[in-house]
C-alpha atoms as a PDB file:
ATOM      1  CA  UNK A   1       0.000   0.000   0.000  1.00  0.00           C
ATOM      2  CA  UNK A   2       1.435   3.812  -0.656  1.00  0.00           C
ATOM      3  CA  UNK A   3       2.029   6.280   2.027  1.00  0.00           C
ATOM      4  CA  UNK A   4       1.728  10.047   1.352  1.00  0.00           C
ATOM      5  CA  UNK A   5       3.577  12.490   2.803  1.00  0.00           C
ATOM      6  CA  UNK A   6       1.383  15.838   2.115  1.00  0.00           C
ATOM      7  CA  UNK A   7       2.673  19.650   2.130  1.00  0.00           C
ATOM      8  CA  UNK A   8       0.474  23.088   2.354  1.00  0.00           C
ATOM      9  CA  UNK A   9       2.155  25.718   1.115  1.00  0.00           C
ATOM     10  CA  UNK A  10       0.475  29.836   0.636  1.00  0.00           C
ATOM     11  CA  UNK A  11       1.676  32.054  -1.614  1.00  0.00           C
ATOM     12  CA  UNK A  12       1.684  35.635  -2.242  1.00  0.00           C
ATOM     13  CA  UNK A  13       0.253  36.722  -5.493  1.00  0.00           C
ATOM     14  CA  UNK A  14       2.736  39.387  -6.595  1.00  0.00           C
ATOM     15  CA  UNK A  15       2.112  42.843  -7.883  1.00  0.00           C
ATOM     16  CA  UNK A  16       2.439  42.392 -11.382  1.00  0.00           C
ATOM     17  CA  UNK A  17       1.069  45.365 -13.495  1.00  0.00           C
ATOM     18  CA  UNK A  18       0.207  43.894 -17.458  1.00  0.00           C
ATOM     19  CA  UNK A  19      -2.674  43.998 -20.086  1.00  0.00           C
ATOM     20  CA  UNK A  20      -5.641  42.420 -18.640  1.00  0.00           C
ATOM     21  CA  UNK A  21      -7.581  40.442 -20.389  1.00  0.00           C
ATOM     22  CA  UNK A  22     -11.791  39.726 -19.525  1.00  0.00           C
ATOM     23  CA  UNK A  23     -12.739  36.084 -20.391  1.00  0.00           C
ATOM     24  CA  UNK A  24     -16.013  35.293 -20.151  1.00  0.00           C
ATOM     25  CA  UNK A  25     -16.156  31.089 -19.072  1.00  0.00           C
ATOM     26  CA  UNK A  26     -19.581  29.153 -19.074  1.00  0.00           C
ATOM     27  CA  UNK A  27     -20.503  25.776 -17.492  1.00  0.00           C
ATOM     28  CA  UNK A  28     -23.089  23.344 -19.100  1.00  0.00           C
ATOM     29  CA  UNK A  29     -25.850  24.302 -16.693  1.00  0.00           C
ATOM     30  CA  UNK A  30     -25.906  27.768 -18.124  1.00  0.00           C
ATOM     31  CA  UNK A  31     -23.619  29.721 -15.089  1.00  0.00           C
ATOM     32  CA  UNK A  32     -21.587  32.215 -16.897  1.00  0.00           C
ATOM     33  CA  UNK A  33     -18.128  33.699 -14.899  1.00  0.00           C
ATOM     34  CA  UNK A  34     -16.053  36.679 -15.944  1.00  0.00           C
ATOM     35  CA  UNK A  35     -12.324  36.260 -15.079  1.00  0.00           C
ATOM     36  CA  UNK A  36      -9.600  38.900 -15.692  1.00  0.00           C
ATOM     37  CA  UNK A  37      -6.498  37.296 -16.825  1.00  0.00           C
ATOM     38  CA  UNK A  38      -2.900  38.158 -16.803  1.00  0.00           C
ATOM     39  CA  UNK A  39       0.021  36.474 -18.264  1.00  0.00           C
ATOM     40  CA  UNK A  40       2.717  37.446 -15.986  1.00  0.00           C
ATOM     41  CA  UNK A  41       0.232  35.511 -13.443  1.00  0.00           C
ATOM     42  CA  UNK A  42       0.744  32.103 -14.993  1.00  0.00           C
ATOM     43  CA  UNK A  43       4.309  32.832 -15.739  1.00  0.00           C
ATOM     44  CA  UNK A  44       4.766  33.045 -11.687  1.00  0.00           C
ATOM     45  CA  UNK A  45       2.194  29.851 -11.008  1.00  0.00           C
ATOM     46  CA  UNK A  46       4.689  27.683 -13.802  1.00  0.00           C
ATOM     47  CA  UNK A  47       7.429  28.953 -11.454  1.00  0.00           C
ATOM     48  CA  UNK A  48       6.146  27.429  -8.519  1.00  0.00           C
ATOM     49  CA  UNK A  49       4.396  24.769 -10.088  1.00  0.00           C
ATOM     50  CA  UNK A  50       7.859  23.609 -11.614  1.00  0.00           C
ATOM     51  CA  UNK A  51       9.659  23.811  -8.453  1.00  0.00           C
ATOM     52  CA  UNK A  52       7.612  21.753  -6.624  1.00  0.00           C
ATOM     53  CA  UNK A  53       7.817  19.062  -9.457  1.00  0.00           C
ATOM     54  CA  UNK A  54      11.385  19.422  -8.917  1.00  0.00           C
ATOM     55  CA  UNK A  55      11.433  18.142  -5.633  1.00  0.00           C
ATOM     56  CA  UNK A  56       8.744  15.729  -5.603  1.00  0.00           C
ATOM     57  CA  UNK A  57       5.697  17.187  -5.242  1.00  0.00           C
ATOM     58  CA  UNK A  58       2.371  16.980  -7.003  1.00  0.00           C
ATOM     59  CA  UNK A  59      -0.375  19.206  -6.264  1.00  0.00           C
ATOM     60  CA  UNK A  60      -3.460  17.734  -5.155  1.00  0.00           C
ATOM     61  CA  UNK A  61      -5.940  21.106  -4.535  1.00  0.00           C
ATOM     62  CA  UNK A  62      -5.406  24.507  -4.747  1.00  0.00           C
ATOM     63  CA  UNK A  63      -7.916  27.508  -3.784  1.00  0.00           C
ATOM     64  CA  UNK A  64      -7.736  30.846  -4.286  1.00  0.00           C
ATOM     65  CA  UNK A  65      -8.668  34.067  -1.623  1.00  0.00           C
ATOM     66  CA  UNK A  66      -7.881  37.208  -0.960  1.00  0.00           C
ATOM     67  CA  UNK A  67      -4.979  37.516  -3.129  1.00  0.00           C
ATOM     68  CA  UNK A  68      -3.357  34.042  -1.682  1.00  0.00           C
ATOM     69  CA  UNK A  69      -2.984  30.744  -3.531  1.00  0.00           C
ATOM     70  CA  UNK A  70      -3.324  28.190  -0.870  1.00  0.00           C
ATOM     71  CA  UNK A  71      -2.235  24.429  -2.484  1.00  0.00           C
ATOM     72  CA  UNK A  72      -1.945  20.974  -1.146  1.00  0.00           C
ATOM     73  CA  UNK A  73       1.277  18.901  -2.318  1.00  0.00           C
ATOM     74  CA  UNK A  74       1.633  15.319  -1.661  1.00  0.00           C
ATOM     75  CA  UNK A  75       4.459  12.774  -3.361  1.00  0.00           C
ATOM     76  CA  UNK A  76       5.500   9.318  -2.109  1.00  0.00           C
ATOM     77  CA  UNK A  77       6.830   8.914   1.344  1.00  0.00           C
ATOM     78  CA  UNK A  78       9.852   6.930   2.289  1.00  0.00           C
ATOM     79  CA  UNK A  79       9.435   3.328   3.881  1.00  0.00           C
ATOM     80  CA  UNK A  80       9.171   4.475   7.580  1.00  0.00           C
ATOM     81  CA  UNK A  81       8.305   7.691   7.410  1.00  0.00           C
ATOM     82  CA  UNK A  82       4.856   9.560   8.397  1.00  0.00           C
ATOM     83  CA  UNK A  83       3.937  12.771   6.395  1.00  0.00           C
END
């Protein structure tokens, strides 16, 4: 059977000034969304999102609030040890 070991990290969103972009995203029961995009945004989320990899880690959830990205990581643990 695997063991986990998990990680929460938080991050900062940073205060990057670019073209916004409105995208308008519907579901299939007919709730429409309007999100404001921003490339230098995903730039900094492949950043992290690479790092992570780097060492291990996949992400399992991530939420969004108040300018924060909260995620859950979890990879593989060793044989004897408890994340």
């Amino acid at each position: 059977m695997s063991t986990w070991e998990y990680q929460i990290s938080i991050h900062q969103f940073p205060q990057i000034q670019c073209e916004e972009e409105k995208i308008v995203e519907c579901d299939q029961v007919g709730g429409c969304f309007l999100h404001v995009a921003c490339q230098g945004r995903v730039a900094w989320l492949e950043t992290i999102f690479g790092e992570k990899g780097k060492e291990g880690w996949e992400l399992v959830q991530s939420g969004y609030h108040n300018k924060e990205l909260f995620c859950i990581w979890k990879k593989p643990s060793e044989t004897g040890e408890k994340g």
